[in-house]
C-alpha atoms as a PDB file:
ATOM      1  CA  UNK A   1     -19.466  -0.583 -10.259  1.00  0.00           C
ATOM      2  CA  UNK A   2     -19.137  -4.440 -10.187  1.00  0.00           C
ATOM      3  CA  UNK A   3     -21.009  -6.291  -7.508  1.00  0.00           C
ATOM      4  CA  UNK A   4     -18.301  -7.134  -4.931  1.00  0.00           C
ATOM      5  CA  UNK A   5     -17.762 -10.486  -4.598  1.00  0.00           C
ATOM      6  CA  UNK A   6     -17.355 -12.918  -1.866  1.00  0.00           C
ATOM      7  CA  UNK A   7     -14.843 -12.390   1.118  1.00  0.00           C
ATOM      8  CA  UNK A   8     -15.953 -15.710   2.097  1.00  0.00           C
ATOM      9  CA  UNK A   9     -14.487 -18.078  -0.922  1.00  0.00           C
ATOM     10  CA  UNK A  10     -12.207 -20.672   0.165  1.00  0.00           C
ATOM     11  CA  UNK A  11      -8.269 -20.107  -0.191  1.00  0.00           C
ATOM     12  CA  UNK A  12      -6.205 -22.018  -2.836  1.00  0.00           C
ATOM     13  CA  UNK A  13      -5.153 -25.526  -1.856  1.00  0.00           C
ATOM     14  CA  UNK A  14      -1.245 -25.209  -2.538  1.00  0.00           C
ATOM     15  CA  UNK A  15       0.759 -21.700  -3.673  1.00  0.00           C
ATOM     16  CA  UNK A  16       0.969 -20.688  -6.896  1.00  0.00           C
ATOM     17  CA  UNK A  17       2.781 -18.062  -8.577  1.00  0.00           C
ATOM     18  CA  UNK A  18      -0.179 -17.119 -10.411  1.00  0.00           C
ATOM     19  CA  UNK A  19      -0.760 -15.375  -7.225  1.00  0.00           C
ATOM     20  CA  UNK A  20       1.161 -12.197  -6.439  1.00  0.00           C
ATOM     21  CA  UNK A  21      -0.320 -12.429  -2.981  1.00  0.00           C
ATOM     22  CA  UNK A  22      -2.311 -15.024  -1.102  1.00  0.00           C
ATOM     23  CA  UNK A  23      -3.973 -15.034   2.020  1.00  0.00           C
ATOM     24  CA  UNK A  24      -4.738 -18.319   3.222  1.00  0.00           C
ATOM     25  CA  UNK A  25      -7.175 -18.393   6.478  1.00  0.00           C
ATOM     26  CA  UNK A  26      -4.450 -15.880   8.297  1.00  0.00           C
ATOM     27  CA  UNK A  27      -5.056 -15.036  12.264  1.00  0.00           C
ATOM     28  CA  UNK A  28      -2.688 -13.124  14.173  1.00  0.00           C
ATOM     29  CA  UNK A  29      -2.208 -12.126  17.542  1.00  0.00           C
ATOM     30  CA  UNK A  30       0.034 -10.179  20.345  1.00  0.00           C
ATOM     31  CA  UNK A  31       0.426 -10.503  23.630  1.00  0.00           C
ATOM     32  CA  UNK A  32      -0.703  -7.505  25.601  1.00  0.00           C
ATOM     33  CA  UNK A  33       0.934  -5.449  28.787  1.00  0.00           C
ATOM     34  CA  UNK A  34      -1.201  -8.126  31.331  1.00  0.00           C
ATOM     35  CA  UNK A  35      -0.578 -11.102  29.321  1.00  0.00           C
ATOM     36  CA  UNK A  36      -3.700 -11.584  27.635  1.00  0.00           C
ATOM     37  CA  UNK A  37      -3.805 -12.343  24.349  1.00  0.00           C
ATOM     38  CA  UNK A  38      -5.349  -9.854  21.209  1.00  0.00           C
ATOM     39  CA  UNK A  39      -6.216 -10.780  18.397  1.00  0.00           C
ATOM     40  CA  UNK A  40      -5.598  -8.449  15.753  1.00  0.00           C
ATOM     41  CA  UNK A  41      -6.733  -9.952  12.502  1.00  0.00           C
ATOM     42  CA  UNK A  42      -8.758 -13.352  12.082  1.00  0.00           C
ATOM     43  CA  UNK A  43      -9.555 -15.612   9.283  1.00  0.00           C
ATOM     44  CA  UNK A  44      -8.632 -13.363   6.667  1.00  0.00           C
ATOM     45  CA  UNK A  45      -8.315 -14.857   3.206  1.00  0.00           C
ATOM     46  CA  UNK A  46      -7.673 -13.424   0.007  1.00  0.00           C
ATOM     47  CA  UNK A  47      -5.710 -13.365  -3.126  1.00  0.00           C
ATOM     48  CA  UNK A  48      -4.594 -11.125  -5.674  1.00  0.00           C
ATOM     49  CA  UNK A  49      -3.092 -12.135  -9.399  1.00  0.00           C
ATOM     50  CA  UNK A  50       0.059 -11.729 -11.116  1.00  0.00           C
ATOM     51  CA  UNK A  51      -1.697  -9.964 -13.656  1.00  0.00           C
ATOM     52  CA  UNK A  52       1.270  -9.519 -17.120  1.00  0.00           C
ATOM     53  CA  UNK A  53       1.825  -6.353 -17.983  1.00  0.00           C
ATOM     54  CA  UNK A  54       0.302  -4.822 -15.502  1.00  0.00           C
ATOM     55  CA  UNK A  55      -0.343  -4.707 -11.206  1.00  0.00           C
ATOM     56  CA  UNK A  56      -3.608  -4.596  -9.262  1.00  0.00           C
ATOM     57  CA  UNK A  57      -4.008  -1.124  -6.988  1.00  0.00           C
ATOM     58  CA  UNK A  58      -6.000  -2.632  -3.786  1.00  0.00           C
ATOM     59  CA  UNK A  59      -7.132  -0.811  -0.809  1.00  0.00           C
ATOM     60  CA  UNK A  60      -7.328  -1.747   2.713  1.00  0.00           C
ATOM     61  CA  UNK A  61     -10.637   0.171   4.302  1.00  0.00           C
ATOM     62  CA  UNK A  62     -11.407  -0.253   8.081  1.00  0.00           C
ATOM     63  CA  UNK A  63     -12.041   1.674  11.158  1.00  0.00           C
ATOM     64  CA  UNK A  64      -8.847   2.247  13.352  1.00  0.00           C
ATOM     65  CA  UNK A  65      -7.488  -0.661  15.161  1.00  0.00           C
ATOM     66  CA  UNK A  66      -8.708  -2.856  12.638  1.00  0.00           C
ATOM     67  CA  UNK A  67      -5.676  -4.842  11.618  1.00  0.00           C
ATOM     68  CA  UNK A  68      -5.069  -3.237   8.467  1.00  0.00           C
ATOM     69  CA  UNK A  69      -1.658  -2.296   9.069  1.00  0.00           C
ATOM     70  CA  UNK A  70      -1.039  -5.815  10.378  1.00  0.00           C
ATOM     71  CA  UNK A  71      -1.916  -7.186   7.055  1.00  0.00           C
ATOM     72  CA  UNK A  72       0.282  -4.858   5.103  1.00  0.00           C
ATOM     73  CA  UNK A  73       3.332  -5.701   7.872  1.00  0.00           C
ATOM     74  CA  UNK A  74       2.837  -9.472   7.574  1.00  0.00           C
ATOM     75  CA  UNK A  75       3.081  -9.009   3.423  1.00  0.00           C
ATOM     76  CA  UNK A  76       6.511  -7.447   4.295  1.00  0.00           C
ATOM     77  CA  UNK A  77       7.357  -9.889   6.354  1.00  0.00           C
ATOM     78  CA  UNK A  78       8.412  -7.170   8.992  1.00  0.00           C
ATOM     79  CA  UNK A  79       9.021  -8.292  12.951  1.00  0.00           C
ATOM     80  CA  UNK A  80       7.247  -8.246  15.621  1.00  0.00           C
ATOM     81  CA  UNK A  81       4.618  -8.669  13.212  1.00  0.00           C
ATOM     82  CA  UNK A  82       6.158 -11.495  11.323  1.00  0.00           C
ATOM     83  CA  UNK A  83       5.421 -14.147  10.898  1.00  0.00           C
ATOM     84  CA  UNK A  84       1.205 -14.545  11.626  1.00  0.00           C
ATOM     85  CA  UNK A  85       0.154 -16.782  14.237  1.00  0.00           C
ATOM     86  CA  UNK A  86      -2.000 -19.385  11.695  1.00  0.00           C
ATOM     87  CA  UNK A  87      -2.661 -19.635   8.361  1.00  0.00           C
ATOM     88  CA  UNK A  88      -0.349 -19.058   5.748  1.00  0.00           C
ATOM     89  CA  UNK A  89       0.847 -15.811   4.011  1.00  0.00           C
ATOM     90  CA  UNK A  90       2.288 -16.784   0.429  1.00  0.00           C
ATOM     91  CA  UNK A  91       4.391 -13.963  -2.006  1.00  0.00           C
ATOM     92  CA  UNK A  92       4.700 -15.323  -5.363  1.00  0.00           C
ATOM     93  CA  UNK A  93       3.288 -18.697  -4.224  1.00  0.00           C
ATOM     94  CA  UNK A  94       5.929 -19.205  -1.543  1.00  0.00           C
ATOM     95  CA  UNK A  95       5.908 -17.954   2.220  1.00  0.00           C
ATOM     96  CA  UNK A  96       6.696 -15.524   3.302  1.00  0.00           C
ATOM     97  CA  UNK A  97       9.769 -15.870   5.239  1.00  0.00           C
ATOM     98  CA  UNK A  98      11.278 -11.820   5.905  1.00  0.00           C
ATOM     99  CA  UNK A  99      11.223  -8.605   3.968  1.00  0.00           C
ATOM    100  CA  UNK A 100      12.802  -9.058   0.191  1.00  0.00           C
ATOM    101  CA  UNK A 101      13.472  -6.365  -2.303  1.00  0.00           C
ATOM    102  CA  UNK A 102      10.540  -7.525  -3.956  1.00  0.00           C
ATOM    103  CA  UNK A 103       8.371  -5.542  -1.467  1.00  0.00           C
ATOM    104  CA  UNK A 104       8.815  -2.111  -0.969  1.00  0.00           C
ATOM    105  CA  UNK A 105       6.692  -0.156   1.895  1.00  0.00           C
ATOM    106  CA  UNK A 106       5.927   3.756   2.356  1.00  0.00           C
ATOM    107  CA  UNK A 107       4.310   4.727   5.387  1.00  0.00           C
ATOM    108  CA  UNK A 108       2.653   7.531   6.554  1.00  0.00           C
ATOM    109  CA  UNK A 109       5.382   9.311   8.946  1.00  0.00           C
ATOM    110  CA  UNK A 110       8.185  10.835   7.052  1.00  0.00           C
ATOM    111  CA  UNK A 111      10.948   7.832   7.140  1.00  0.00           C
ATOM    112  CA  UNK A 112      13.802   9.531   5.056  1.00  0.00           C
ATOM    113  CA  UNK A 113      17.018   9.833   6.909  1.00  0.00           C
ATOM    114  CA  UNK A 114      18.190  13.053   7.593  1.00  0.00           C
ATOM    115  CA  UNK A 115      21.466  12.734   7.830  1.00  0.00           C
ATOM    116  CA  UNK A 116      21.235  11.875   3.588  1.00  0.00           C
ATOM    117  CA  UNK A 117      20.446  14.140   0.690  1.00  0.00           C
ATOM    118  CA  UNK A 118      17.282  13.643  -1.509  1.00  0.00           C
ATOM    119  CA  UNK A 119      19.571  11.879  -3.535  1.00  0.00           C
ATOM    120  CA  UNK A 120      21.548   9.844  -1.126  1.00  0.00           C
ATOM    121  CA  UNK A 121      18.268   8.804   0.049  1.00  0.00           C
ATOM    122  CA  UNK A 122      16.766   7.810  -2.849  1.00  0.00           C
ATOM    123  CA  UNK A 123      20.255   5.819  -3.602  1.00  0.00           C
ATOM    124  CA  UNK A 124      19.839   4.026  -0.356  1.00  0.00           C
ATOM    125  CA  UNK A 125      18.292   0.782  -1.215  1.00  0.00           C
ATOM    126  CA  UNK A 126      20.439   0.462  -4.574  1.00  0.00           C
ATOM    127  CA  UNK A 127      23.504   0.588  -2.203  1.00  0.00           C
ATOM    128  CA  UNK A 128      22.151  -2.490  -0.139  1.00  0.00           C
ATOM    129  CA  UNK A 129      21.632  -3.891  -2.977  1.00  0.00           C
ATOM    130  CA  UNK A 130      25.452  -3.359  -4.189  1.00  0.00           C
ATOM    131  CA  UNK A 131      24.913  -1.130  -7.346  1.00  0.00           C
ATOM    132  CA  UNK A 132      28.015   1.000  -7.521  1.00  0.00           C
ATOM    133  CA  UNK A 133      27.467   4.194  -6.963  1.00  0.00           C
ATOM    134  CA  UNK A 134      28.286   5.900 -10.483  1.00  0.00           C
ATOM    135  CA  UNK A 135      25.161   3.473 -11.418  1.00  0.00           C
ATOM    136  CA  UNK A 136      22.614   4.484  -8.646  1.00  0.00           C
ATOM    137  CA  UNK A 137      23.282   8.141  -8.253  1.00  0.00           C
ATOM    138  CA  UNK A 138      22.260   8.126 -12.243  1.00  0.00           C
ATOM    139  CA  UNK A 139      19.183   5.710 -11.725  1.00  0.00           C
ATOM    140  CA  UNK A 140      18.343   7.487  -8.312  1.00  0.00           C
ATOM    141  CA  UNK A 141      18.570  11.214 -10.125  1.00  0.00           C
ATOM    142  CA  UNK A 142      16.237   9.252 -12.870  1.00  0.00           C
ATOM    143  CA  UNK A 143      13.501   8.820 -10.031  1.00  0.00           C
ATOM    144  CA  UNK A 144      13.921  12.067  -8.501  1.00  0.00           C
ATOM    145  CA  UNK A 145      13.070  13.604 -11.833  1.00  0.00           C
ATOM    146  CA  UNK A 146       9.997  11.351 -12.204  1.00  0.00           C
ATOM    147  CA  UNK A 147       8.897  12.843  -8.886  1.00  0.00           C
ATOM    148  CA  UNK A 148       9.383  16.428  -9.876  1.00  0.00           C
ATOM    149  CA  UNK A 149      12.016  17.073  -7.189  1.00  0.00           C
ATOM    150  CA  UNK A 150      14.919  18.235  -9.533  1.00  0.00           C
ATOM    151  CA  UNK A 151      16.952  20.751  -8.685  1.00  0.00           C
ATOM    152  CA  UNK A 152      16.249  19.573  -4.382  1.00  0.00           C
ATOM    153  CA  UNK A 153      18.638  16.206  -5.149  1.00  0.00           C
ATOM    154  CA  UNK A 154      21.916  17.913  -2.721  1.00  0.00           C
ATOM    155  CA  UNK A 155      18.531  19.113  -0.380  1.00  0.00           C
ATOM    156  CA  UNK A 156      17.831  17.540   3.300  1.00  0.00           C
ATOM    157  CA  UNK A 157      15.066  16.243   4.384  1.00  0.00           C
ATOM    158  CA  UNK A 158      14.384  19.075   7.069  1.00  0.00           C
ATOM    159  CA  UNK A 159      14.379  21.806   3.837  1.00  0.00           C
ATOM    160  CA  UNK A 160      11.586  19.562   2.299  1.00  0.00           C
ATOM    161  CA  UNK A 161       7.821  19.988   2.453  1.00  0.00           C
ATOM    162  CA  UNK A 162       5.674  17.034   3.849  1.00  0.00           C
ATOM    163  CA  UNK A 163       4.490  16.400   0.236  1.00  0.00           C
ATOM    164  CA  UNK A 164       8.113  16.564  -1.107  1.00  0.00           C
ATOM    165  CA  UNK A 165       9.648  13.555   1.792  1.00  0.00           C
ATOM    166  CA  UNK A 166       6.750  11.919   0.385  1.00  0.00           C
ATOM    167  CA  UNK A 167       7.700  12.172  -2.885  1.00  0.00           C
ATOM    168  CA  UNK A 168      11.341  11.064  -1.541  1.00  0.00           C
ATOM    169  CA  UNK A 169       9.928   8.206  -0.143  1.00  0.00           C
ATOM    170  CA  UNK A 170       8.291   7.315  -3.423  1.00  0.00           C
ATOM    171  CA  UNK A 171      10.926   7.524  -5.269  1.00  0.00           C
ATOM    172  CA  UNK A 172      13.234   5.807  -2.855  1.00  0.00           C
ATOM    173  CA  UNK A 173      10.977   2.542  -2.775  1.00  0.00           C
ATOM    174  CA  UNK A 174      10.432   2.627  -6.796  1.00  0.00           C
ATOM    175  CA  UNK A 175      14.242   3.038  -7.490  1.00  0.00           C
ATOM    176  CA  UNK A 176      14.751  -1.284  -6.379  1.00  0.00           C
ATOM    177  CA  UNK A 177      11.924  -2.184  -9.111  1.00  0.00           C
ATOM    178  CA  UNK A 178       9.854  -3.806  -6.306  1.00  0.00           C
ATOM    179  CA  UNK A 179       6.701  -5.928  -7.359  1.00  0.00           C
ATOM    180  CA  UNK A 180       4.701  -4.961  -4.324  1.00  0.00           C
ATOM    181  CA  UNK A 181       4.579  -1.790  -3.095  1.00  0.00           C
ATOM    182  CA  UNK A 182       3.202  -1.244   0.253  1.00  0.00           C
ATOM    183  CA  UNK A 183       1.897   2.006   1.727  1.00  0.00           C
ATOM    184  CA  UNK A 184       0.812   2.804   5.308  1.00  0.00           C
ATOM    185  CA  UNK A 185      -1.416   6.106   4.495  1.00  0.00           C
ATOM    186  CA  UNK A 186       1.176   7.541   2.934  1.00  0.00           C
ATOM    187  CA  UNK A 187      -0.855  10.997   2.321  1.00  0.00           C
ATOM    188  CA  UNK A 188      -2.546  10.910   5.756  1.00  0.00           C
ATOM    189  CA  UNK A 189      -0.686  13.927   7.154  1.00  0.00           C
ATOM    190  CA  UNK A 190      -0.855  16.236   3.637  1.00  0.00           C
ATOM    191  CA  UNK A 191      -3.756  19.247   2.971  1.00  0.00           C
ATOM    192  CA  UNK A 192      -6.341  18.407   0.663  1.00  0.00           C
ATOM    193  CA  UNK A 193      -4.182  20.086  -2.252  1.00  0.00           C
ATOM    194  CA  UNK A 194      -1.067  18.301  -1.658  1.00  0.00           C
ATOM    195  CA  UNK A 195      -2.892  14.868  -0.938  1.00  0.00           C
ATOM    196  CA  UNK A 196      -4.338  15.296  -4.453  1.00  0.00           C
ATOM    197  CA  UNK A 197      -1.233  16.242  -6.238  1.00  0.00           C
ATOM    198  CA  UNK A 198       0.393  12.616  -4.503  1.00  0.00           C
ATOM    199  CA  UNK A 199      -3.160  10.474  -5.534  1.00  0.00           C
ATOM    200  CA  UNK A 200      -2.643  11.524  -9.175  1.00  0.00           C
ATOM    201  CA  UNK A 201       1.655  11.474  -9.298  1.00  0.00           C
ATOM    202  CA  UNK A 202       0.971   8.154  -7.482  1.00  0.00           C
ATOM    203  CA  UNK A 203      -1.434   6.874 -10.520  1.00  0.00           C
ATOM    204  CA  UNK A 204       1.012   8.143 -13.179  1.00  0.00           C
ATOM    205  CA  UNK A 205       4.097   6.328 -11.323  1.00  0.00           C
ATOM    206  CA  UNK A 206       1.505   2.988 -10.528  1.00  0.00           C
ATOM    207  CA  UNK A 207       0.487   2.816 -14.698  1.00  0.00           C
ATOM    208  CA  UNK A 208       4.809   3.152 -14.941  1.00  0.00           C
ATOM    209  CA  UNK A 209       6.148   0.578 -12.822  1.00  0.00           C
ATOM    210  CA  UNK A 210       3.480  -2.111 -13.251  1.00  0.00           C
ATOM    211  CA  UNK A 211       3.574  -3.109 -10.251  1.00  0.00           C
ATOM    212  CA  UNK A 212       0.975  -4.907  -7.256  1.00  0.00           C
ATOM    213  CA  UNK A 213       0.020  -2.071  -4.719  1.00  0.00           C
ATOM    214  CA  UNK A 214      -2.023  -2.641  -1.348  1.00  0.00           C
ATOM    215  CA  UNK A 215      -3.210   0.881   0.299  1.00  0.00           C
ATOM    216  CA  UNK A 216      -4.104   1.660   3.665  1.00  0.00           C
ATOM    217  CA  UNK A 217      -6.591   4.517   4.141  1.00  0.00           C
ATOM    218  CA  UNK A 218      -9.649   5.678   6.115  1.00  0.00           C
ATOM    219  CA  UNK A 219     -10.682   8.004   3.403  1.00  0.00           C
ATOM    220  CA  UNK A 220     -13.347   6.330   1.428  1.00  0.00           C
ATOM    221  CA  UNK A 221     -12.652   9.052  -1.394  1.00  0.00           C
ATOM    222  CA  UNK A 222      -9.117   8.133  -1.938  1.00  0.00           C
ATOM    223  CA  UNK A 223      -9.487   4.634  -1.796  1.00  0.00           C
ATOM    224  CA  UNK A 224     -12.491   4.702  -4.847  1.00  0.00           C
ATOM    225  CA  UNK A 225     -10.358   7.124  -6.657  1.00  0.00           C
ATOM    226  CA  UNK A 226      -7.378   4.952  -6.776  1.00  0.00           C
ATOM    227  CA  UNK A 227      -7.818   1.303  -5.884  1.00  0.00           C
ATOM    228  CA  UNK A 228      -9.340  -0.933  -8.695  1.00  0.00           C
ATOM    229  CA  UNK A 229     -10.398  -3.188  -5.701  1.00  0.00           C
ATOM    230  CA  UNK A 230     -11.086  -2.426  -2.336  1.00  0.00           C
ATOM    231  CA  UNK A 231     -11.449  -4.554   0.456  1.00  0.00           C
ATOM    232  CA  UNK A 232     -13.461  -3.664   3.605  1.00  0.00           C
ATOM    233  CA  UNK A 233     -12.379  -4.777   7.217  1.00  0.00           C
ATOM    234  CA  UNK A 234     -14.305  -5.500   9.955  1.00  0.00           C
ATOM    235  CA  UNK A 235     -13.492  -3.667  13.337  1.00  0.00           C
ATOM    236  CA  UNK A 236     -10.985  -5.676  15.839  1.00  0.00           C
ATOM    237  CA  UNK A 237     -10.675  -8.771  15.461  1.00  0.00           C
ATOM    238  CA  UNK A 238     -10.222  -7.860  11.616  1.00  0.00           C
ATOM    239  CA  UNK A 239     -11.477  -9.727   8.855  1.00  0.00           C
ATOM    240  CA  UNK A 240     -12.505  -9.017   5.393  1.00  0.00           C
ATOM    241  CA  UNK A 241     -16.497  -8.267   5.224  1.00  0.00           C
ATOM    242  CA  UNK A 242     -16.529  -7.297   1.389  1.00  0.00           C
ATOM    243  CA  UNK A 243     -14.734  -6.763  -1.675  1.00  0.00           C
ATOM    244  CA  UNK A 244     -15.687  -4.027  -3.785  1.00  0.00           C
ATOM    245  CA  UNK A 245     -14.546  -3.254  -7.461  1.00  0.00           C
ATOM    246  CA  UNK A 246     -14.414   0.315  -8.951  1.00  0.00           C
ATOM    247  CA  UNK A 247     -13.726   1.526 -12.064  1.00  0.00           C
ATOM    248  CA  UNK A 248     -10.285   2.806 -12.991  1.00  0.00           C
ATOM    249  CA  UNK A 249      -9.566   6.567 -12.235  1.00  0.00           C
ATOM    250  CA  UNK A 250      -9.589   8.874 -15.134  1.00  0.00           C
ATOM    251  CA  UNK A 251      -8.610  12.612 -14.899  1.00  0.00           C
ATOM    252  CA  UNK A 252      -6.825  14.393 -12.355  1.00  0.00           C
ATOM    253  CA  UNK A 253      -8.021  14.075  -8.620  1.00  0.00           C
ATOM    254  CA  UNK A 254      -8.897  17.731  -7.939  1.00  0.00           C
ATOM    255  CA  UNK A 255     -11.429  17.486 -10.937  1.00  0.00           C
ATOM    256  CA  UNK A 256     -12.471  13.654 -10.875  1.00  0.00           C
ATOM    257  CA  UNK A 257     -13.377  14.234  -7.259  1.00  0.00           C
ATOM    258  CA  UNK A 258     -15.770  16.923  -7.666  1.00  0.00           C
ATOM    259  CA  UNK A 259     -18.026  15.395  -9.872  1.00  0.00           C
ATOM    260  CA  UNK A 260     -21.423  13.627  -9.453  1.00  0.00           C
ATOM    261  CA  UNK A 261     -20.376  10.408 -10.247  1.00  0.00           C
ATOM    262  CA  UNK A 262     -17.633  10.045  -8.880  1.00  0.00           C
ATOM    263  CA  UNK A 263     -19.888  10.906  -5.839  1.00  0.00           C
ATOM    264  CA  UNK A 264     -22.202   8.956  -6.267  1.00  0.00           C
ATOM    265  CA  UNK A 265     -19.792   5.823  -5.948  1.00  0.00           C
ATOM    266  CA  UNK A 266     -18.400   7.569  -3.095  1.00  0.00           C
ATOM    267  CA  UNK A 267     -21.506   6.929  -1.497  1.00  0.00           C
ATOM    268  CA  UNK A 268     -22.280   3.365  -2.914  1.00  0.00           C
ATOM    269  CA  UNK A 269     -18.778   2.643  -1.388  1.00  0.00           C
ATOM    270  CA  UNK A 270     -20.021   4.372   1.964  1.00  0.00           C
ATOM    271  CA  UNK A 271     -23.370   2.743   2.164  1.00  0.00           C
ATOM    272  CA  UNK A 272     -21.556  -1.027   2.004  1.00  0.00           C
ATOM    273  CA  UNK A 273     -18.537   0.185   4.520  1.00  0.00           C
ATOM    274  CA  UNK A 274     -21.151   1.235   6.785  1.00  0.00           C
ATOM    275  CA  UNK A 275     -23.809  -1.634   6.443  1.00  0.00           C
ATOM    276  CA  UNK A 276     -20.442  -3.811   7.450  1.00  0.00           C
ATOM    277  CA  UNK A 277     -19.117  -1.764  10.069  1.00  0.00           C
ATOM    278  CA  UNK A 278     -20.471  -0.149  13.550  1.00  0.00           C
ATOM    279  CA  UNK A 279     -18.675   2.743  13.264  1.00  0.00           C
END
């Protein structure tokens, strides 16, 4: 593992599109029930390339209530969230001014509508976009085979398993060719077996669409097995203590994860998170 490096370096004078995402010295904050103010994230600054060919898989690692969620909502430009209260958040070396098709989020409660098939789902974001619909039902069915759910496409999402509206969701986001993918611990609510079978589909799609992803997660496991860099937050206010590089996951998840050295990171990861954080 590479030593991390500093969380402390200044932020870029001036966008650039060399960026994918910058973080430039961001603080945000809500108003609470009695009118005080909390502050959810502070002084955060990072950035993450444009790398050709290819995307970046970073991971968001904090305790609960740490802002990480904040960071990934502010990337999307999604209200109340939207926009941060100082500092600047820069997509493609511009700010960030709303969501765009060139983010697309997954989050950890099941969000497909029910009232849609698999594939009207998965066709939903083509439609906003105005593909006609001979055009996205035949990309749409292309994604739904990618995600091993053919022969479910005329199924709703209450004859689904939670892995399988995951692998909706998935699908749904990957079908508008976004640049940024978001995900809100997207495999939080699966069993071990199922959580695996997403990490490694996940990887496989990730390697396909070449595209930036940030990860939220409190399991240090899945974030070494499938971020290239992680970032660890401090508790409320949040802030980034450390960044950590890993080595790029090889194998399947059920076997990569049983073995001593992928352990053994495991815990190199777990010593730093805990140094950094009272948890």
């Amino acid at each position: 593992m590479a030593s991390p490096e500093s969380a402390d370096a200044a932020a870029p004078e001036g966008g650039s599109p060399r960026y994918v995402v910058e973080f430039r010295n961001v603080r945000k904050t809500f108003v609470a029930a009695d009118g005080s103010e909390c502050v959810a994230i502070d002084k955060v600054n990072f950035r993450v390339e444009d790398l050709p060919g290819k995307g970046e898989f970073v991971v968001l690692l904090g305790p609960s209530g740490c802002g990480k969620s904040t960071i990934l909502n502010l990337i999307a430009g999604l209200h109340p969230v939207h926009p941060a209260s100082g500092g600047e958040v820069l997509v493609g070396g511009r700010p960030v001014a709303g969501p765009g098709p060139d983010r697309g989020m997954v989050f950890q409660t099941y969000s497909s509508y029910p009232c849609y098939t698999v594939l009207e789902n998965v066709a939903f974001g083509l439609a906003l976009q105005g593909v006609d619909k001979e055009e996205r039902e035949e990309r749409a069915m292309r994604w739904i085979r990618r995600v091993h759910l053919e022969g479910s496409e005329f199924k709703y999402p209450h004859q689904l398993s939670g892995g399988m509206r995951q692998r909706v969701a998935l699908a749904r986001t990957l079908a508008v060719h976004p640049r940024i993918i978001l995900m809100d611990e997207p495999f939080g609510a699966l069993d071990r077996v199922t959580r695996w079978e997403m990490q490694d589909l996940l990887i496989e799609l990730w390697h396909d669409v070449e595209a930036t992803v940030f990860l939220i997660t409190h399991d240090i496991a899945e974030a070494v097995y499938l971020g290239d860099r992680i970032y660890i937050l401090s508790a409320s206010p949040g802030t980034i203590l450390e960044e950590v590089k890993v080595p790029v996951a090889s194998g399947q998840a059920a076997v990569t994860q049983r073995t001593t050295e992928f352990a053994e990171l495991v815990n190199e990861v777990s010593r730093k998170f805990e140094s950094q954080v009272q948890l």
